[in-house]
C-alpha atoms as a PDB file:
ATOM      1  CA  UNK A   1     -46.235 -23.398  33.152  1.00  0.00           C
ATOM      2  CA  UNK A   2     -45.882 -21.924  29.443  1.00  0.00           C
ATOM      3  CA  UNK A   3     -49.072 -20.252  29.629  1.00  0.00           C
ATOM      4  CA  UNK A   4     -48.326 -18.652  33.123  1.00  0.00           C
ATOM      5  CA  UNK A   5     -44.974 -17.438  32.356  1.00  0.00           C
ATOM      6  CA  UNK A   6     -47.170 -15.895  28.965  1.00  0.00           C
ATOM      7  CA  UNK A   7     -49.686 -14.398  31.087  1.00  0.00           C
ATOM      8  CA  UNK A   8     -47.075 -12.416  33.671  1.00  0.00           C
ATOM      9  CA  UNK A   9     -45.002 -11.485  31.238  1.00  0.00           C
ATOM     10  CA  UNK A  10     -48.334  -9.750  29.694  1.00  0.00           C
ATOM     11  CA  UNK A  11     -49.311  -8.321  33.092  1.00  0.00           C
ATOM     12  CA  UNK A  12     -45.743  -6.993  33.672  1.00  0.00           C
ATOM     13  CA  UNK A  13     -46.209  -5.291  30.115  1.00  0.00           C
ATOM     14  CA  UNK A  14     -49.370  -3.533  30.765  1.00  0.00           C
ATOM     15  CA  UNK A  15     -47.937  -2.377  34.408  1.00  0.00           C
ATOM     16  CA  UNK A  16     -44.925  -0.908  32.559  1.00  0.00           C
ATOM     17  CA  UNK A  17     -46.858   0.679  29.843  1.00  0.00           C
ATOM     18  CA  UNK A  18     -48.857   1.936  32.786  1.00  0.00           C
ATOM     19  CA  UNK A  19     -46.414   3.890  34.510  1.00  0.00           C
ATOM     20  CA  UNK A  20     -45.339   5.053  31.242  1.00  0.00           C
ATOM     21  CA  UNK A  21     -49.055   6.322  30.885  1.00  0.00           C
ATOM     22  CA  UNK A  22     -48.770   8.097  34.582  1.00  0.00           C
ATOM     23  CA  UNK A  23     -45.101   9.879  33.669  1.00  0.00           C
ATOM     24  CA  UNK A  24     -46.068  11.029  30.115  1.00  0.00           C
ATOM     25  CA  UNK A  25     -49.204  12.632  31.604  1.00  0.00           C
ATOM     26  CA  UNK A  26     -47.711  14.047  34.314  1.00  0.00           C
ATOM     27  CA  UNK A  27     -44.986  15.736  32.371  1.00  0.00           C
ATOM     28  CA  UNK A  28     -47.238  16.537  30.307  1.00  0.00           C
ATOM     29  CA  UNK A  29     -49.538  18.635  33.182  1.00  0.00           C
ATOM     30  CA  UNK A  30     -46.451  19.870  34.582  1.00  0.00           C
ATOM     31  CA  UNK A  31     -45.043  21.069  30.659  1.00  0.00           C
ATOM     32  CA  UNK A  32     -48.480  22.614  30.422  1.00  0.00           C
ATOM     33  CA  UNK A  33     -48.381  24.618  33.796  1.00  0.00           C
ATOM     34  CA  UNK A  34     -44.932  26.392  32.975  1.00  0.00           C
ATOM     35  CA  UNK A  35     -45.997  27.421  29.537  1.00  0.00           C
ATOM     36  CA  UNK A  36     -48.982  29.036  31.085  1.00  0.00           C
ATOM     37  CA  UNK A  37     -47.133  30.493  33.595  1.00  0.00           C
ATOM     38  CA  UNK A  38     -44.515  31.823  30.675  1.00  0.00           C
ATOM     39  CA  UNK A  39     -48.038  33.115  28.561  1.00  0.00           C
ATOM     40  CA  UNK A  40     -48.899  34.874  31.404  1.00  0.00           C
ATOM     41  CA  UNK A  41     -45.858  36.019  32.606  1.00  0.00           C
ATOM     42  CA  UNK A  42     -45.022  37.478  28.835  1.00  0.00           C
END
């Protein structure tokens, strides 16, 4: 049971780490688009 409760909490890790992933990149497309916009614009 040790080894289970080792290997979710693992899983659950990478699966927050992974959404972490997702959210930095999309900020980081979206961060990108307005200063584009704001080059372009100026």
């Amino acid at each position: 049971m040790d080894n289970f409760d080792r290997h979710f909490a693992r899983t659950r890790n990478i699966m927050i780490f992974a959404i972490i992933a997702k959210l930095a990149i999309f900020g980081g497309l979206i961060w990108l688009a307005i200063y584009a916009i704001n080059a372009f614009a100026g």
